[in-house]
Protein backbone atom coordinates (compact mmCIF):
# COMPACT_ATOMS: atom_id res chain seq x y z
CA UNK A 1 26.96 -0.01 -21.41
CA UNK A 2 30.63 -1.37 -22.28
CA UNK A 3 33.50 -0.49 -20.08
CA UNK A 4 36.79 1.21 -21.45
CA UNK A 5 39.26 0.40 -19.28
CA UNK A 6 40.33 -1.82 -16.20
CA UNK A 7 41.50 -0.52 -13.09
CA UNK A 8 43.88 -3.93 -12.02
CA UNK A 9 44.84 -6.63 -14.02
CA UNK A 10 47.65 -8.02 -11.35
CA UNK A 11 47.17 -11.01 -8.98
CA UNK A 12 48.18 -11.25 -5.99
CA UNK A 13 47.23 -12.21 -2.10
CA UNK A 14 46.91 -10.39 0.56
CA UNK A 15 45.97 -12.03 3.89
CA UNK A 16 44.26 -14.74 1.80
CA UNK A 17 42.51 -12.34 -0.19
CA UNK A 18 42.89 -11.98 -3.93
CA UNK A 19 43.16 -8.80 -5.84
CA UNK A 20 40.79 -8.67 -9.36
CA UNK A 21 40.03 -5.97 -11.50
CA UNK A 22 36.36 -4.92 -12.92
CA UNK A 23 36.38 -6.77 -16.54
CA UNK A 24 33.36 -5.07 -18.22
CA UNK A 25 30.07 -4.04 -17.29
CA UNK A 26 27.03 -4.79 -19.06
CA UNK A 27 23.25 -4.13 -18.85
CA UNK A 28 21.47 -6.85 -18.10
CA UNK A 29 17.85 -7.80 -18.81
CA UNK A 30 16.51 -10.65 -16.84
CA UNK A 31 12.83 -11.82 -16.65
CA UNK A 32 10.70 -8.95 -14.64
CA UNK A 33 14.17 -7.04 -13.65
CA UNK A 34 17.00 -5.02 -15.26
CA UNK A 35 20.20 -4.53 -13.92
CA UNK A 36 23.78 -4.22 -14.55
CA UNK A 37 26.46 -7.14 -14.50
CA UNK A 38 29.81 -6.08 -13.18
CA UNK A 39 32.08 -8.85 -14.37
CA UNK A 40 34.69 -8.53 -12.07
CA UNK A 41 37.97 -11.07 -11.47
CA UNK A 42 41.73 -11.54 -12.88
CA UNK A 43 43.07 -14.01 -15.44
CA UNK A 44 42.56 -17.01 -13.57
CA UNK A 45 38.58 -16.23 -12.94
CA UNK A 46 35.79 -13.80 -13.75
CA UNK A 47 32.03 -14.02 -11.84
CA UNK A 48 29.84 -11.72 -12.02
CA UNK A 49 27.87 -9.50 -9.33
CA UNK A 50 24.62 -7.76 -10.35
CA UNK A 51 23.88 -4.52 -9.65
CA UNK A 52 21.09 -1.91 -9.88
CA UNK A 53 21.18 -0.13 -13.28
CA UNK A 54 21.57 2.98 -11.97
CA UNK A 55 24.86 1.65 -9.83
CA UNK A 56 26.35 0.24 -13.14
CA UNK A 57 26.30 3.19 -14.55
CA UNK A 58 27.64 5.38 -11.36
CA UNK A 59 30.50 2.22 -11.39
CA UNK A 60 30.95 2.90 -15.23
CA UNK A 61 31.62 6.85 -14.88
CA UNK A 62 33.85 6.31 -12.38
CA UNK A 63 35.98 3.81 -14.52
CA UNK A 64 35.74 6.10 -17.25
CA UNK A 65 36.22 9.40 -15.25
CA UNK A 66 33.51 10.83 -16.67
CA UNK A 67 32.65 14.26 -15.98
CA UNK A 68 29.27 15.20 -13.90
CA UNK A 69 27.23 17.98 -13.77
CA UNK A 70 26.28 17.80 -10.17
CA UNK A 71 28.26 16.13 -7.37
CA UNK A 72 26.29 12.07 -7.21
CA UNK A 73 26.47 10.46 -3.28
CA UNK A 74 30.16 9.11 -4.05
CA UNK A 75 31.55 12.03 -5.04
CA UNK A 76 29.83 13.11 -1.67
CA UNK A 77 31.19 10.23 0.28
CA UNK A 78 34.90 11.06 -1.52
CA UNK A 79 34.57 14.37 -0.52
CA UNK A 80 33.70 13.97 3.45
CA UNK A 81 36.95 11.36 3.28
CA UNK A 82 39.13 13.90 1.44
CA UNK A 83 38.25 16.18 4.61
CA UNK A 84 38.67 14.21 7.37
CA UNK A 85 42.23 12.68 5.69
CA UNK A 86 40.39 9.63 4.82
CA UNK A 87 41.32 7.13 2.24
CA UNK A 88 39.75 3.90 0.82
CA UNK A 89 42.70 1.37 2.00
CA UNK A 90 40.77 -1.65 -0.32
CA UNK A 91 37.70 -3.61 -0.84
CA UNK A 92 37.36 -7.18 -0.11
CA UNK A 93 33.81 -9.09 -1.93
CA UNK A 94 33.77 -11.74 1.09
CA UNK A 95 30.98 -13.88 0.98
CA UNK A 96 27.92 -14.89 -0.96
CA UNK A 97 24.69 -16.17 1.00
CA UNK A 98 21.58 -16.66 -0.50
CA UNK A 99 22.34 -15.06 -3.94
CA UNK A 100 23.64 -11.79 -2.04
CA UNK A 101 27.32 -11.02 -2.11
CA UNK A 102 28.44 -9.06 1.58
CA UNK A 103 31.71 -6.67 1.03
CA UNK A 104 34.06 -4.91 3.49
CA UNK A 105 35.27 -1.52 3.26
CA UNK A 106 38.76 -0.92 4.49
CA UNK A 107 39.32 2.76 5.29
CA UNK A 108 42.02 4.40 6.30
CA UNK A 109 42.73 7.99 7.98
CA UNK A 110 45.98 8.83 8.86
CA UNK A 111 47.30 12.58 10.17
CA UNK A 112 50.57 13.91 11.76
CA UNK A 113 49.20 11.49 15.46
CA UNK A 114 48.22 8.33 13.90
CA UNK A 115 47.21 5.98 11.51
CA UNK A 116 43.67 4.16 11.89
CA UNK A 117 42.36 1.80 9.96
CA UNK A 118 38.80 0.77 10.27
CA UNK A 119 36.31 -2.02 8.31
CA UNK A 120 33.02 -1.43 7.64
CA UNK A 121 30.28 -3.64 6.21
CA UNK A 122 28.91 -2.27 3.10
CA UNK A 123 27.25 -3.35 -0.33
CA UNK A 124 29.33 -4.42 -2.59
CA UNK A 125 28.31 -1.94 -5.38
CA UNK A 126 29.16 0.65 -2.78
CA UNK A 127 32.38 -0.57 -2.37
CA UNK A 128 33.25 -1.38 -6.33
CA UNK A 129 32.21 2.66 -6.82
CA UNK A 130 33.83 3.54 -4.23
CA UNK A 131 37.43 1.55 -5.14
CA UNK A 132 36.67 2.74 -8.82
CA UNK A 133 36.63 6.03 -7.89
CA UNK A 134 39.90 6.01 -5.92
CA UNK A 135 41.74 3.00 -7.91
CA UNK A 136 41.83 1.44 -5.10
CA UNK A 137 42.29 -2.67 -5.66
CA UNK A 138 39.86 -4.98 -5.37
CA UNK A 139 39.94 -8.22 -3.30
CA UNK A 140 37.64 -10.82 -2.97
CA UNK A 141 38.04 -13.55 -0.21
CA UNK A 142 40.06 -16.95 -1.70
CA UNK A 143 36.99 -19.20 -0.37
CA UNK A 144 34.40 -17.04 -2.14
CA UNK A 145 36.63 -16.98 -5.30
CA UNK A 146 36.93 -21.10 -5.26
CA UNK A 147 33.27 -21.08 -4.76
CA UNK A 148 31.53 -18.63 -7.69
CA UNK A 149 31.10 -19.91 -11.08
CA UNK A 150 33.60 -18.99 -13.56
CA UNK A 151 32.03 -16.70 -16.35
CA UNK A 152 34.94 -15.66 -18.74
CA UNK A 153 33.55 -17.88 -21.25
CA UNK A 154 30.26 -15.71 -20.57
CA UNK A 155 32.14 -12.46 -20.95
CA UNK A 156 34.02 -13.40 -23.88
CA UNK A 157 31.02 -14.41 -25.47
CA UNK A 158 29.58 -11.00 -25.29
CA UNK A 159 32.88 -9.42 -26.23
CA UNK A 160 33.02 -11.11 -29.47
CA UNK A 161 28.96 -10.30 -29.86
CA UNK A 162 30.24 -6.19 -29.87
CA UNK A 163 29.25 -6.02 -26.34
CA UNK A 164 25.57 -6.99 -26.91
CA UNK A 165 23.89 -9.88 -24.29
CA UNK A 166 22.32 -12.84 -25.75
């Protein structure tokens, strides 16, 4: 499952936070488990967060603006936001512990009284469908980003192999 497009390719910081794009997804078939790899990160860096199949390929439409059938939980999500005047401000990846990356979800809701912005804990594949789905940017934390391993060599690897993993 090879992506078209890329929703960011700038870099920049925010509040210590840098902004990266989705590079490519990928299936992924690891011993006793299938997934999806999201490579996600700029020019400087790309790692890679795995994701359940079925969230790959939720990420994937959304990238793609695919048309569905049916309404999937996003679109549900997307719609409740669109009615209360909510809108997804960013995501920030901030943290891996014990092979689990934890993201944030800035929201924001804003009407003719005020502005509020609120953060909520969420999975990151949430958040990456979520920003996909908006084009909202990206942002992963500057400490996490020093301390995943770079995989563009990875990616490029599979580019060049037609988008097939080794």
């Amino acid at each position: 499952m090879n992506c078209d497009g890329v929703i960011r390719t700038v870099s920049s910081y925010i509040d210590g936070e840098l902004e990266l794009a989705i590079q490519e997804e990928f299936e992924v078939h690891l011993k006793g488990c299938s997934g999806c790899a999201i490579f996600v990160g700029n020019e400087q860096k790309v790692f890679v967060i795995q994701v359940e199949h079925n969230m790959g390929a939720i990420i994937g439409m959304f990238l793609r603006d695919t048309p569905k059938e049916r309404p999937l939980t996003h679109d549900l999500i997307q719609s409740i936001f669109k009615g209360f005047s909510i809108t997804v401000e960013r995501v920030v990846i901030t943290e891996l512990r014990n092979s689990t990356y934890f993201a944030r979800l800035i929201l924001q809701q804003q009407n003719e009284l005020a502005r509020k912005i609120v953060e909520i804990d969420a999975r990151p594949s949430d958040c990456l469908a979520l920003a996909t789905a908006q084009k909202r940017p990206i942002y992963v934390t500057h400490s996490l980003f020093e301390q995943v391993e770079d995989m563009s060599e990875v990616l490029d690897r599979i580019n060049e192999n037609g988008g097939e993993t080794e």
